[in-house]
N, C-alpha and C. Protein backbone atom coordinates (compact mmCIF):
# COMPACT_ATOMS: atom_id res chain seq x y z
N UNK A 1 0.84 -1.17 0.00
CA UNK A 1 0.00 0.00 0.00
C UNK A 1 0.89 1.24 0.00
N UNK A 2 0.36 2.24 -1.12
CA UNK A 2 1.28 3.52 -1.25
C UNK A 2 0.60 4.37 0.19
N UNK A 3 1.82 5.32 0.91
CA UNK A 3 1.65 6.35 1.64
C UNK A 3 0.95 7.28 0.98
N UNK A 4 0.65 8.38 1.44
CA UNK A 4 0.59 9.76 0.48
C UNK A 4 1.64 10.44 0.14
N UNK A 5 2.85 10.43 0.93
CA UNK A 5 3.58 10.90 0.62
C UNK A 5 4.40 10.15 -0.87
N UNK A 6 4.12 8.89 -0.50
CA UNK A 6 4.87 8.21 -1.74
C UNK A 6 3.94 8.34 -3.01
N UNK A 7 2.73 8.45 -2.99
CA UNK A 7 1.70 8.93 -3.93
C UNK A 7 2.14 10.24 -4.34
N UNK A 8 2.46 10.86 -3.94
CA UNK A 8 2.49 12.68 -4.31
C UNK A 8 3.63 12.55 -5.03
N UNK A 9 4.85 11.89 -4.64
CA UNK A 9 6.15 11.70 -5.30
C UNK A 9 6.24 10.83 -6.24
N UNK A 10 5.09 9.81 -6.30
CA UNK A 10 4.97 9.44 -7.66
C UNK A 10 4.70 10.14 -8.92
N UNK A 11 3.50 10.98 -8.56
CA UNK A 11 2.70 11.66 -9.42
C UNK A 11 3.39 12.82 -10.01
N UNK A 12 3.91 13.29 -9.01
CA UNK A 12 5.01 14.31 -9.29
C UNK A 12 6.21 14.17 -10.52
N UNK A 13 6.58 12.80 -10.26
CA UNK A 13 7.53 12.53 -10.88
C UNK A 13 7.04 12.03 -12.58
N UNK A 14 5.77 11.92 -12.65
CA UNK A 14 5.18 11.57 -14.05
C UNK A 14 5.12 12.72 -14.81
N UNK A 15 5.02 13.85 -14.15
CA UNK A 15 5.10 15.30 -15.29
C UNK A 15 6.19 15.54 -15.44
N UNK A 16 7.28 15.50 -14.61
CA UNK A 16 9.11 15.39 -14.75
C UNK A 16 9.12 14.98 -16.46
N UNK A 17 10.29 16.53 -17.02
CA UNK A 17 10.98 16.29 -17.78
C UNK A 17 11.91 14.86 -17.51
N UNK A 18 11.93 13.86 -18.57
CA UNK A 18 13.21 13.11 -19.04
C UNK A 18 14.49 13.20 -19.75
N UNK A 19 15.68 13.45 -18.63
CA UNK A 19 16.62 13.99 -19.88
C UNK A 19 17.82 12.91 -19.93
N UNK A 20 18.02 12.74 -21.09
CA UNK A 20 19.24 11.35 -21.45
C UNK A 20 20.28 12.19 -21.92
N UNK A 21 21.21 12.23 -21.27
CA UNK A 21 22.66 12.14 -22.32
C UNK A 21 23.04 11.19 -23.31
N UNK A 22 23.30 11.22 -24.39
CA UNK A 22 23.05 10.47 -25.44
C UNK A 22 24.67 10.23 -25.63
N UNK A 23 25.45 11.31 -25.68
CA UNK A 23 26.88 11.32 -26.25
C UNK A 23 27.71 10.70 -25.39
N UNK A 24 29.22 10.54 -25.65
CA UNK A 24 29.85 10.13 -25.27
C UNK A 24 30.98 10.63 -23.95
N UNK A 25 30.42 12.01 -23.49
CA UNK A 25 30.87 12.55 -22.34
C UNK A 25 30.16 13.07 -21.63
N UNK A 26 30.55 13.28 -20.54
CA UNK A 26 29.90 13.69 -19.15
C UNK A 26 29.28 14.94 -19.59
N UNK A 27 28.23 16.17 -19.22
CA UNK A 27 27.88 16.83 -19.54
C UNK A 27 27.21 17.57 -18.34
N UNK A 28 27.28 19.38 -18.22
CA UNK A 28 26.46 19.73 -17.44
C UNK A 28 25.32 20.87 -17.65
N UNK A 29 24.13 20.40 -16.91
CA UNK A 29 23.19 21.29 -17.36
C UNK A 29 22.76 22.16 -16.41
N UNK A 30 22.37 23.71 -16.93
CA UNK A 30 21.86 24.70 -15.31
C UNK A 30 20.49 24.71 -15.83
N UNK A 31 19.78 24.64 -14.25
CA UNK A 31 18.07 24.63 -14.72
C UNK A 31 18.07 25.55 -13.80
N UNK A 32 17.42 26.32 -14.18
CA UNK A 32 16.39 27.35 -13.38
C UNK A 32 14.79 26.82 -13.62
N UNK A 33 14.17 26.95 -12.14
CA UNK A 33 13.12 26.59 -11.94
C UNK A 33 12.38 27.18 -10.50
N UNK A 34 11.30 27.75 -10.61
CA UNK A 34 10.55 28.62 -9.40
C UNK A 34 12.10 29.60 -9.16
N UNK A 35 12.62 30.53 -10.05
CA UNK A 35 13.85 31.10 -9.42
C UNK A 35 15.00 30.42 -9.13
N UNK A 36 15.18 29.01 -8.67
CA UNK A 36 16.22 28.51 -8.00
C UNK A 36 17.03 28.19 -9.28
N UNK A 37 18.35 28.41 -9.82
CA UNK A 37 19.19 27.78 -10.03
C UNK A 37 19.91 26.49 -9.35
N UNK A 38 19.90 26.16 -10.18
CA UNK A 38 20.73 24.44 -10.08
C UNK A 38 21.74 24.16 -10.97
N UNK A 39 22.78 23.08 -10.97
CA UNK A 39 23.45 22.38 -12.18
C UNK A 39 23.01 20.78 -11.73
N UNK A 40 22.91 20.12 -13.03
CA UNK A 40 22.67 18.84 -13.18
C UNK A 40 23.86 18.18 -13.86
N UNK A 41 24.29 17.28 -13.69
CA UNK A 41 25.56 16.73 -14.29
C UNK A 41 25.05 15.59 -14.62
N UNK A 42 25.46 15.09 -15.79
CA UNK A 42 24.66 13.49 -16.83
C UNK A 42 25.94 13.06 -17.12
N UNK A 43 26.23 11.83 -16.74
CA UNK A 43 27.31 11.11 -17.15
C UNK A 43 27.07 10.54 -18.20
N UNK A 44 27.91 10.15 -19.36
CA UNK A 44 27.47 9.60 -20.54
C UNK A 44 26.82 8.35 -20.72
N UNK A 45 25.66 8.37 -21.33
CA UNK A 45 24.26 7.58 -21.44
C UNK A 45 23.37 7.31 -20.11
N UNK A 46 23.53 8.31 -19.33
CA UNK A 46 22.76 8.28 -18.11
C UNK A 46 21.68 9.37 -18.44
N UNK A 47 20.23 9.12 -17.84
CA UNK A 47 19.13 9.73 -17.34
C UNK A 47 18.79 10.32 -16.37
N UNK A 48 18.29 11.19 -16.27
CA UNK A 48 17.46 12.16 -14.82
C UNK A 48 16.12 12.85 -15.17
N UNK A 49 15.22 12.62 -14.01
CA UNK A 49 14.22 13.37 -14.12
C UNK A 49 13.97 14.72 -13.57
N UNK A 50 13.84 15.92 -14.50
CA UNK A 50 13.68 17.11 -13.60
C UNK A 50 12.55 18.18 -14.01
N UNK A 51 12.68 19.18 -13.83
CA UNK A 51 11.71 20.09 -13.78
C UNK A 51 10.17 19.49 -13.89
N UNK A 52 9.83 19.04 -12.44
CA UNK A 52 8.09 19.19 -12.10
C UNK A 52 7.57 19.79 -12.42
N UNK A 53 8.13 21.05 -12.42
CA UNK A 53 6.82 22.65 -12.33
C UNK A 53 7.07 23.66 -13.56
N UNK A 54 7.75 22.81 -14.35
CA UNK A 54 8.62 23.44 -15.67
C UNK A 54 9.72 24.36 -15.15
N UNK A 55 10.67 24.53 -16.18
CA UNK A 55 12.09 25.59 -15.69
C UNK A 55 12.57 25.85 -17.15
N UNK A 56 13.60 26.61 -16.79
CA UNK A 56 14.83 26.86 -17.85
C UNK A 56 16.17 25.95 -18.41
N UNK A 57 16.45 25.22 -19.52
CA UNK A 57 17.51 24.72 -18.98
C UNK A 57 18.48 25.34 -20.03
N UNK A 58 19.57 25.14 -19.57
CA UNK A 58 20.93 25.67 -20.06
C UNK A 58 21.37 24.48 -21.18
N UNK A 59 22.01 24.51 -22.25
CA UNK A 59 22.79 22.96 -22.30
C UNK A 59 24.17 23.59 -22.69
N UNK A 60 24.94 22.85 -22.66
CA UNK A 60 26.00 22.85 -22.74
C UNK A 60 27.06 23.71 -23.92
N UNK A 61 26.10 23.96 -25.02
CA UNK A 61 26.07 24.45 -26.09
C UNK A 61 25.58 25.95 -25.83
N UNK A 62 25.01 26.08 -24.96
CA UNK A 62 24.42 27.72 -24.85
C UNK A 62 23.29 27.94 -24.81
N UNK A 63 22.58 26.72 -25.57
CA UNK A 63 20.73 27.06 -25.64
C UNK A 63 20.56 27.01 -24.64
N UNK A 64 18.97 27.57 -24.93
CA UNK A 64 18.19 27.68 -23.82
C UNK A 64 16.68 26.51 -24.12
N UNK A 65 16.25 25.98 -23.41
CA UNK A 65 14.96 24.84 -23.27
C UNK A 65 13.89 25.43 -22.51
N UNK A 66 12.93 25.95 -22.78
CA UNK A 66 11.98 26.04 -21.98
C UNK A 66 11.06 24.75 -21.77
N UNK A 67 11.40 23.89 -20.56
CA UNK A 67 10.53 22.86 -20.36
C UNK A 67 9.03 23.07 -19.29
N UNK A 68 7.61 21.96 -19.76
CA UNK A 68 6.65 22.52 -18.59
C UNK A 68 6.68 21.11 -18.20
N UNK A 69 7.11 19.96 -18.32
CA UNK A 69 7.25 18.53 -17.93
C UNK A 69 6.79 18.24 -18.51
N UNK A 70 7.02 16.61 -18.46
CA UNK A 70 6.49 15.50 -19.20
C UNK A 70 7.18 14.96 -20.41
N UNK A 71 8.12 16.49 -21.04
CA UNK A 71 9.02 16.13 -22.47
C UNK A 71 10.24 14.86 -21.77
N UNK A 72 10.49 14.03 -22.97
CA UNK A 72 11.61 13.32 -23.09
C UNK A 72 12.44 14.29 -23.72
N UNK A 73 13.56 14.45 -23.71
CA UNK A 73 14.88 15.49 -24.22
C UNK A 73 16.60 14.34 -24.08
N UNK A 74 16.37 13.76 -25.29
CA UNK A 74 17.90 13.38 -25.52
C UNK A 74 18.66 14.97 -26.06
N UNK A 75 19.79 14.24 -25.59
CA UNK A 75 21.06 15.34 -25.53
C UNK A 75 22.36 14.33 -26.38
N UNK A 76 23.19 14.91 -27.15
CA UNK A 76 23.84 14.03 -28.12
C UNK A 76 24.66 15.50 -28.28
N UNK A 77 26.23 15.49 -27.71
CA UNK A 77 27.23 16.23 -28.30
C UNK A 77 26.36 17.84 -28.60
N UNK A 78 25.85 18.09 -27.17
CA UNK A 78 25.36 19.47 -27.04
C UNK A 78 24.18 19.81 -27.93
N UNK A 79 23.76 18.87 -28.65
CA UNK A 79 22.19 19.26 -29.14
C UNK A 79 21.35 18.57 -28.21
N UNK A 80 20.00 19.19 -28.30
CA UNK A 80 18.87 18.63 -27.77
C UNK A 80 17.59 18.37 -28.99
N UNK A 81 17.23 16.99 -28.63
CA UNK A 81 16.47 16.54 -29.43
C UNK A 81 14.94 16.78 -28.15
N UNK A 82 13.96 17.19 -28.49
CA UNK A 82 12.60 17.05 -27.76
C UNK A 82 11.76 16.15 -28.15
N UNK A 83 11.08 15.45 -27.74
CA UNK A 83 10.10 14.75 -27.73
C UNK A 83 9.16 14.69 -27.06
């Protein structure tokens, strides 16, 4: 049986952007989200889930991503692919 708390952090986590590093090196990304800056670091062919509430992200290349969740976003040698 789920808690609520583990319910809320499920649900939460289903609108979470998906982001894959695709390429062959480590990579880091800054998200801004509700104001807060962050960096995310993706080791090569690793995944993370982020921005719940949508944010900004940085990539490595200079763009900018406006995510609101739920997108999958491979990353491959500083491009971003959306889905």
């Amino acid at each position: 049986m789920l808690s609520f708390g583990t319910l809320v952090l499920v649900v939460a986590s289903a609108h979470s952007a998906s982001v894959t590093n695709s390429g062959a090196s480590a990579i880091v990304l800054v998200i801004v989200e509700d104001g807060n800056r962050t960096e995310v670091s993706l080791d090569a062919g690793s995944s993370e889930s982020i921005c719940p509430t949508g944010c900004f992200v940085t990539l490595p290349n200079g763009d900018r991503l406006g995510l609101q969740g739920g997108e999958s976003v491979d990353i491959k040698d500083g491009i971003a692919i959306i889905n």
